[in-house]
C-alpha atoms as a PDB file:
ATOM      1  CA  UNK A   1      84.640 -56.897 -62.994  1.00  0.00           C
ATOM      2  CA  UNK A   2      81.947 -56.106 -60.332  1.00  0.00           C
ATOM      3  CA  UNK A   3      81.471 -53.018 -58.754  1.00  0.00           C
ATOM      4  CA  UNK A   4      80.904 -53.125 -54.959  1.00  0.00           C
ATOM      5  CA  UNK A   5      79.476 -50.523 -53.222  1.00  0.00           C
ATOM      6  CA  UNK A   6      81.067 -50.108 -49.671  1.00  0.00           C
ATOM      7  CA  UNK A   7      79.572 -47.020 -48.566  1.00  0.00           C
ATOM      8  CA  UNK A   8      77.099 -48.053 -45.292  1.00  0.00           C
ATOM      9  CA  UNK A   9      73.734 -46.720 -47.717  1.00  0.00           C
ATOM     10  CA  UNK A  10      71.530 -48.222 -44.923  1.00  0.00           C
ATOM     11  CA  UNK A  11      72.939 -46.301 -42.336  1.00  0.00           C
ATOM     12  CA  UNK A  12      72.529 -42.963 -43.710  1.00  0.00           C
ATOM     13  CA  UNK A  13      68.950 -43.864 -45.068  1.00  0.00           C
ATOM     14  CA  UNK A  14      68.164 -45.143 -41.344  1.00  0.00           C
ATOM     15  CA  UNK A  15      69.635 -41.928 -40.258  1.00  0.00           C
ATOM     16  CA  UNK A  16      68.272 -39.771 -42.379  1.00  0.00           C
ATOM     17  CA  UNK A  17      64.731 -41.306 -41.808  1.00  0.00           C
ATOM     18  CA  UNK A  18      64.913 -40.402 -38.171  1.00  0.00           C
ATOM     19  CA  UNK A  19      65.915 -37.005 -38.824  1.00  0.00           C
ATOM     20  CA  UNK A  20      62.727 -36.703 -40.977  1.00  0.00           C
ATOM     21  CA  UNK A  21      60.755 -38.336 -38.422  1.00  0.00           C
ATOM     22  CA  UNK A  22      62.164 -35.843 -35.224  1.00  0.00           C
ATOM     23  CA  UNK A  23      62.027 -32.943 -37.553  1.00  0.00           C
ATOM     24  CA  UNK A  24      58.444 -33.924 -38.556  1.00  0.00           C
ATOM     25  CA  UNK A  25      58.113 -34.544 -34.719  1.00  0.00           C
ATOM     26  CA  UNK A  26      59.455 -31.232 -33.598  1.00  0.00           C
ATOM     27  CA  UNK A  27      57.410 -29.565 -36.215  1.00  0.00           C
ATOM     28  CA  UNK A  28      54.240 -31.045 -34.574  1.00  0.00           C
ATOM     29  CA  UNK A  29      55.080 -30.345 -31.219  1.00  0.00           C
ATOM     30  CA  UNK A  30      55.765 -26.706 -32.218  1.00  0.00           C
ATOM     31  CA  UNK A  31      52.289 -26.412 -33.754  1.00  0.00           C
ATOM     32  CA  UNK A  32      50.439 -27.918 -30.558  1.00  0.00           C
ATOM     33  CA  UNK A  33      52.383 -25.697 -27.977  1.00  0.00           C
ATOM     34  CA  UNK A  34      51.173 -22.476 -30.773  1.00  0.00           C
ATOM     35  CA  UNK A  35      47.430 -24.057 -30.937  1.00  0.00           C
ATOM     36  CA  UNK A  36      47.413 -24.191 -26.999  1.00  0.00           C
ATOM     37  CA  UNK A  37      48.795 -21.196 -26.504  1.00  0.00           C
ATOM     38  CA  UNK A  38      46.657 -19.329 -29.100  1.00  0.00           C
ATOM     39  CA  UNK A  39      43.240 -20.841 -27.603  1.00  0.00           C
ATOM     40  CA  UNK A  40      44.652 -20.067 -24.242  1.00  0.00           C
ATOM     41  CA  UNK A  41      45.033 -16.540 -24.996  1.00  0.00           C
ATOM     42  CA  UNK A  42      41.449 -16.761 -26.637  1.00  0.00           C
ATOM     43  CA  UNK A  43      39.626 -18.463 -23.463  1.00  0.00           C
ATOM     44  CA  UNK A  44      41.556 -15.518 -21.156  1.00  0.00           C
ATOM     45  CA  UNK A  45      40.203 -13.292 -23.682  1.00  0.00           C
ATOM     46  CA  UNK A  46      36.620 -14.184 -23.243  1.00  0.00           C
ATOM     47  CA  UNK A  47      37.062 -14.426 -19.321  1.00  0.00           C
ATOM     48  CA  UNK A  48      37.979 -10.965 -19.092  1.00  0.00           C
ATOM     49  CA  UNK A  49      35.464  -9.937 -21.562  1.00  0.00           C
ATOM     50  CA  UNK A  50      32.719 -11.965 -19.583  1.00  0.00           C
ATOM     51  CA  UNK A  51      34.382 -10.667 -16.006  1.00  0.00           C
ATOM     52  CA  UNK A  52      33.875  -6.867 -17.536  1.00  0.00           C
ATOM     53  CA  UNK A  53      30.040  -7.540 -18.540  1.00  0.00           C
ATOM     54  CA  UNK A  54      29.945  -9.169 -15.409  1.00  0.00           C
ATOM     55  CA  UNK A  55      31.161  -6.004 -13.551  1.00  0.00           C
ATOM     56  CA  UNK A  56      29.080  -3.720 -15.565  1.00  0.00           C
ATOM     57  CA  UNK A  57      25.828  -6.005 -14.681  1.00  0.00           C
ATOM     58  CA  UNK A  58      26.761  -5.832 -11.491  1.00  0.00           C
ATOM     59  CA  UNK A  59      27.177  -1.772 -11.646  1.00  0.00           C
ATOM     60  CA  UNK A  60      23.862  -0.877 -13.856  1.00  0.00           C
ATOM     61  CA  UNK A  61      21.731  -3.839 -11.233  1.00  0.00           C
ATOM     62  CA  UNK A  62      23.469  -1.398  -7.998  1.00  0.00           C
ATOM     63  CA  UNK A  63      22.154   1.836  -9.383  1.00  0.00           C
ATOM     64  CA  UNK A  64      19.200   0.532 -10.543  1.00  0.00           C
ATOM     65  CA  UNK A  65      18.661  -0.745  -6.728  1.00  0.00           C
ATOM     66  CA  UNK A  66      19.206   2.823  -5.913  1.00  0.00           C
ATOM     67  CA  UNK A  67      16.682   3.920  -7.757  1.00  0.00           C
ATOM     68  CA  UNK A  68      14.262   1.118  -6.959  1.00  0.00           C
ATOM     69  CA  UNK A  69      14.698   2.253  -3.364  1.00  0.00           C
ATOM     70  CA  UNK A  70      14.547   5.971  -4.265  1.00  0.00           C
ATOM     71  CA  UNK A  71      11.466   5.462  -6.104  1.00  0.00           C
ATOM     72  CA  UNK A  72       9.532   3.516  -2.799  1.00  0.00           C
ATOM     73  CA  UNK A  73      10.522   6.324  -0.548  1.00  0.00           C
ATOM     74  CA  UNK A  74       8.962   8.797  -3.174  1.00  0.00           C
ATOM     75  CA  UNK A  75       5.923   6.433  -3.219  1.00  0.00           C
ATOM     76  CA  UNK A  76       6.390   6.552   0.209  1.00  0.00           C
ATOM     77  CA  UNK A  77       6.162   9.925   0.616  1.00  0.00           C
ATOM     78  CA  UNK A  78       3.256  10.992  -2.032  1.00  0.00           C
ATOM     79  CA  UNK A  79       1.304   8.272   0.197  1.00  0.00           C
ATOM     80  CA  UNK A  80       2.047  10.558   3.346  1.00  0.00           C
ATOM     81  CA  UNK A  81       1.327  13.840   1.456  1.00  0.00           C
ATOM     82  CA  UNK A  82      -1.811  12.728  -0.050  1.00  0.00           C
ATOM     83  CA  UNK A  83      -3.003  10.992   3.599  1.00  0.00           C
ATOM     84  CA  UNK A  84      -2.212  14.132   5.314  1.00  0.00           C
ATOM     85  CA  UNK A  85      -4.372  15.881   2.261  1.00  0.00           C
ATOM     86  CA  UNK A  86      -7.343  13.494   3.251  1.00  0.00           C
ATOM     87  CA  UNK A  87      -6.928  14.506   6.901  1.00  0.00           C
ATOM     88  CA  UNK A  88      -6.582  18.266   6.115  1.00  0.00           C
ATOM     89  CA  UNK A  89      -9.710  18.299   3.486  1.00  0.00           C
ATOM     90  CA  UNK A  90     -12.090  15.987   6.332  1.00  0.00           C
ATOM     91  CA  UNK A  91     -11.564  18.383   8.863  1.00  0.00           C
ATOM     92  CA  UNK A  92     -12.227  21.660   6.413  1.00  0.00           C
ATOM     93  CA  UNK A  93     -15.462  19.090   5.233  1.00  0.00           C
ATOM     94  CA  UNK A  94     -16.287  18.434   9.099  1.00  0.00           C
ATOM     95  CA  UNK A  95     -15.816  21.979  10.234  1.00  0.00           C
ATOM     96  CA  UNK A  96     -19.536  23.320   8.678  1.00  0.00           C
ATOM     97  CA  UNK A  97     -21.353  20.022   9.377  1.00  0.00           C
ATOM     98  CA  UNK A  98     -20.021  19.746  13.618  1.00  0.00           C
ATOM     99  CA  UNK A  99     -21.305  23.678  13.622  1.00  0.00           C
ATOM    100  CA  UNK A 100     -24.594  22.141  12.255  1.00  0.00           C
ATOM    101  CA  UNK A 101     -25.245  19.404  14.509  1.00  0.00           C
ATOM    102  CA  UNK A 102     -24.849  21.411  17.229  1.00  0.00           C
ATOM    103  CA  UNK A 103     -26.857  24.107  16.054  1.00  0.00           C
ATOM    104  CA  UNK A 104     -28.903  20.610  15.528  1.00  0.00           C
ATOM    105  CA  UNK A 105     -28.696  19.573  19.077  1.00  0.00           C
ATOM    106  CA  UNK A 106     -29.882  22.876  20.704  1.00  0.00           C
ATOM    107  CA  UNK A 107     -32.753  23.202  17.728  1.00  0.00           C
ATOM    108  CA  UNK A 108     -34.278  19.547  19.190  1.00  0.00           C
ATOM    109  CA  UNK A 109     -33.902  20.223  22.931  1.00  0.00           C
ATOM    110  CA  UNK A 110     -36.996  20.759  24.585  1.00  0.00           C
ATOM    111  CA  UNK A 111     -37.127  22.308  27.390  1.00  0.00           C
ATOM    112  CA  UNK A 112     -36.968  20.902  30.675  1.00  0.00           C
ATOM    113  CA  UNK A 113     -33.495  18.955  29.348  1.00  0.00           C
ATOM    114  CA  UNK A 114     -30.719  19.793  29.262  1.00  0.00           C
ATOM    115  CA  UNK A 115     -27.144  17.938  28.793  1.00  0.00           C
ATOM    116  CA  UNK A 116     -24.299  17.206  30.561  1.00  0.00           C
ATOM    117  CA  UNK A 117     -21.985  15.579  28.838  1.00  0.00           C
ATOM    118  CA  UNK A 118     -21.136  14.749  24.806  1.00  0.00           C
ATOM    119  CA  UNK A 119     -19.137  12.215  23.498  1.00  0.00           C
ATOM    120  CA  UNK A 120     -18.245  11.271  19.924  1.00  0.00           C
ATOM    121  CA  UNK A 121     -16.566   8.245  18.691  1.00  0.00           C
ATOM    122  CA  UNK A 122     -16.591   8.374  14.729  1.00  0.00           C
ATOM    123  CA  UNK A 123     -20.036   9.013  13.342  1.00  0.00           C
ATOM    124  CA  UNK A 124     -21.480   8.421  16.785  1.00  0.00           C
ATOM    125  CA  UNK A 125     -22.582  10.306  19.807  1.00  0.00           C
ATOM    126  CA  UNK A 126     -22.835   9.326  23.292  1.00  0.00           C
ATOM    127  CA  UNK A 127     -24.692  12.271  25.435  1.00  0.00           C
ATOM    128  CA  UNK A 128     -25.539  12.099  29.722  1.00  0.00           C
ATOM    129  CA  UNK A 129     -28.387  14.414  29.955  1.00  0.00           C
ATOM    130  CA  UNK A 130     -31.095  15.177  32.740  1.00  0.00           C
ATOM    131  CA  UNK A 131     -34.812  15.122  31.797  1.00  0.00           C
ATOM    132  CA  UNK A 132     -37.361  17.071  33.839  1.00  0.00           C
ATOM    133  CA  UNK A 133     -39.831  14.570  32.996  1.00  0.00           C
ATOM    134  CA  UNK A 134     -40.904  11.154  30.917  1.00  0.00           C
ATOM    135  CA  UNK A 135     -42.897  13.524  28.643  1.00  0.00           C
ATOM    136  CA  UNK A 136     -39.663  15.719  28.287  1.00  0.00           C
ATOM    137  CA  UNK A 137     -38.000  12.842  26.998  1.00  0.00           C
ATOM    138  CA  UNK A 138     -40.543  11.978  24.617  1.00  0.00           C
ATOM    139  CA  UNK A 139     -40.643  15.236  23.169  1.00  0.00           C
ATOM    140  CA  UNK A 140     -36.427  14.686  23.173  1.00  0.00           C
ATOM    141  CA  UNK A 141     -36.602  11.666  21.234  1.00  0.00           C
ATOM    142  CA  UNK A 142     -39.608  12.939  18.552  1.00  0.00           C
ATOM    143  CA  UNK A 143     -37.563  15.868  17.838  1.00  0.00           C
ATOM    144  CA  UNK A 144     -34.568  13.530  17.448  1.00  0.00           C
ATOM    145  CA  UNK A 145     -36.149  10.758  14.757  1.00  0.00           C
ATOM    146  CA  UNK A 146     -37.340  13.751  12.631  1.00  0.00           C
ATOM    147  CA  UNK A 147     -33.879  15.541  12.639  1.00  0.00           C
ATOM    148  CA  UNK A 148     -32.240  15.183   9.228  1.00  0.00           C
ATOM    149  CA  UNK A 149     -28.827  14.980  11.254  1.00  0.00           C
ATOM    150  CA  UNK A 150     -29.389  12.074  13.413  1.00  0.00           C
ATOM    151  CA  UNK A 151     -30.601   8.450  13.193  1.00  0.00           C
ATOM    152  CA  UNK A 152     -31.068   5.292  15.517  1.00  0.00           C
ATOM    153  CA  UNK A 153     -31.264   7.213  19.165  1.00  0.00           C
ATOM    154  CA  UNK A 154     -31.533   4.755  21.809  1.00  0.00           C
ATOM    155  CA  UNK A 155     -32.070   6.154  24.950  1.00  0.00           C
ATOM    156  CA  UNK A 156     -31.942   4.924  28.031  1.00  0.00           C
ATOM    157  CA  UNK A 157     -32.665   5.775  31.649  1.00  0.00           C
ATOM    158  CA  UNK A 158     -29.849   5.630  34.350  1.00  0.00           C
ATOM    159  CA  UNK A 159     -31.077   6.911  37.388  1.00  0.00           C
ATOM    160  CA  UNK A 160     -33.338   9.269  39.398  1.00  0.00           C
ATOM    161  CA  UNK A 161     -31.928  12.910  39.441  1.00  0.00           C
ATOM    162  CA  UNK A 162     -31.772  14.637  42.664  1.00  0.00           C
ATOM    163  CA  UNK A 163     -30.236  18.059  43.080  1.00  0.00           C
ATOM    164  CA  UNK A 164     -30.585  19.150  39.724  1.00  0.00           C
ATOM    165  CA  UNK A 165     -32.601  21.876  40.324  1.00  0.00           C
ATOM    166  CA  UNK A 166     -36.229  20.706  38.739  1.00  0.00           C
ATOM    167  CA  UNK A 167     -39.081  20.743  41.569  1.00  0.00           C
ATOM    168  CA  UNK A 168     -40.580  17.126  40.047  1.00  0.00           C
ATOM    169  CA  UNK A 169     -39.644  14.421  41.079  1.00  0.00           C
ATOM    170  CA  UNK A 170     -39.337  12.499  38.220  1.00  0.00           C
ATOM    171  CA  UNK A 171     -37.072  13.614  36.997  1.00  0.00           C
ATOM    172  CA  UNK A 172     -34.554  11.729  35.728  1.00  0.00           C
ATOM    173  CA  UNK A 173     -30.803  11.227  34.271  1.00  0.00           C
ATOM    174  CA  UNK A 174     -30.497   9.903  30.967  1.00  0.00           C
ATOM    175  CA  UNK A 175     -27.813   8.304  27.965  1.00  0.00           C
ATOM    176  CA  UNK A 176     -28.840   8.828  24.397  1.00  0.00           C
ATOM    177  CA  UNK A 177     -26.984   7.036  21.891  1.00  0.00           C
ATOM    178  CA  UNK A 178     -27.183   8.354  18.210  1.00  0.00           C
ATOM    179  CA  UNK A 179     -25.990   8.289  14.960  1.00  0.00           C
ATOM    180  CA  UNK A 180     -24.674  11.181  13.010  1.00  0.00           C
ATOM    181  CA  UNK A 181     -25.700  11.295   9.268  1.00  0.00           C
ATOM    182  CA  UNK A 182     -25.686  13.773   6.487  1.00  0.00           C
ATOM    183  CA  UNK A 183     -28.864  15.075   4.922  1.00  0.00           C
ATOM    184  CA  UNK A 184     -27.771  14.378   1.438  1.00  0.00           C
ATOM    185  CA  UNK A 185     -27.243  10.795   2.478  1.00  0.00           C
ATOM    186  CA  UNK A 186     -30.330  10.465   3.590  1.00  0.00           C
ATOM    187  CA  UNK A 187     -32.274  11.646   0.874  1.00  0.00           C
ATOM    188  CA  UNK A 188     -30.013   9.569  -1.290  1.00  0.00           C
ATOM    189  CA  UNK A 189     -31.101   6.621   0.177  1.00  0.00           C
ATOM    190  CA  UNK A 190     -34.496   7.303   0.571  1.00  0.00           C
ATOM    191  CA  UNK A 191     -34.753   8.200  -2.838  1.00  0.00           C
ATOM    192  CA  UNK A 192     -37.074   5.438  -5.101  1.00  0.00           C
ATOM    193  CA  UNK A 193     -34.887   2.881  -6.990  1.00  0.00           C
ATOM    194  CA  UNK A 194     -35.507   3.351 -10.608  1.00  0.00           C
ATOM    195  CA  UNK A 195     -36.400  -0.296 -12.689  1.00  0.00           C
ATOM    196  CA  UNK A 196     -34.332  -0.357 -15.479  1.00  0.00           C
ATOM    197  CA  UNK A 197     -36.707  -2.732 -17.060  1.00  0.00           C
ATOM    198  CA  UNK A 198     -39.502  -0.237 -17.130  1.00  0.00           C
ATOM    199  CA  UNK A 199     -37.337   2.669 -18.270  1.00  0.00           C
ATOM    200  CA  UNK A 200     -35.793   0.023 -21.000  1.00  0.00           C
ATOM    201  CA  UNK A 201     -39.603  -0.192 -22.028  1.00  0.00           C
ATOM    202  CA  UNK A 202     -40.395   3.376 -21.956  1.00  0.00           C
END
């Protein structure tokens, strides 16, 4: 006699397929949700690492600002100091050579002039004098070209001068523009340039 299964096998393999299939499914999900979460823990990770560099850039770049600016108002200063240094050493340099062109000025007046006002602007001087005479101010300007303290005087005449106290009448008011130079310029450059092709000879 035949044996006849009544059991319902299909079911149960149907339903234990789908089992295997949500179990498989639930499985997968569960690994995705872990994978996201993991790499979304990793990615905050870095952002916070990268915000803290960040932060510390943005630290070391203030206080290095600071001491950018720090170091131009030191620059600042030395530049002040060593200006005020010039200043101080040109006016102990100028002290011994204004006593010398004075003593200068007296050494080429002649007599018969004498002068009544003296400007100076720089390395120039702008004097108002009186002359007694035309061959007073010849003398003047004679005296002047061989002085080692001046150069280029241009002189010229301005008027007659009355009430000055000379007897001539020609006597006359003056303006003298000069030059102030120092000696040991002047010998510098009127000493001989040497040829180096000669010397390379030699």
């Amino acid at each position: 006699m035949a044996n006849i299964n009544l059991l319902p096998w299909r079911e149960n393999l149907r339903e234990e397929r789908k089992k295997r299939y949500f179990a498989v499914m639930f499985g997968v999900v569960i690994i995705a949700a872990g994978s996201v979460f993991l790499a979304d823990r990793y990615v905050r990770t870095e952002i916070q690492e990268q915000q803290a560099r960040n932060d510390y850039l943005r630290t070391q770049i203030v206080l290095l600002d600071e001491m950018v600016a720090e170091i131009s108002d030191l620059q600042e200063r030395k530049q002040e100091i060593s200006n005020r240094m010039n200043v101080i050493q040109d006016l102990q340099g100028s002290r011994p050579v204004i006593v010398r062109v004075f003593d200068e000025l007296v050494n080429t007046l002649p007599d018969g002039v004498y002068f009544q006002t003296l400007d100076r602007v720089g390395d120039n001087l702008n004097i108002v004098g009186v002359a007694e005479s035309y061959s007073r101010l010849t003398e003047l300007m004679r005296k002047l070209d061989s002085s080692a303290w001046f150069a280029d005087p241009n002189l010229r005449i301005i008027s007659a001068a009355e009430n000055e106290g000379f007897s001539d009448d020609a006597a006359n008011r003056f303006n003298l523009n000069l030059s102030l130079v120092s000696p040991r310029d002047r010998d510098e450059s009127n000493q001989p340039e040497i040829n180096t092709n000669e010397v390379a000879l030699q």
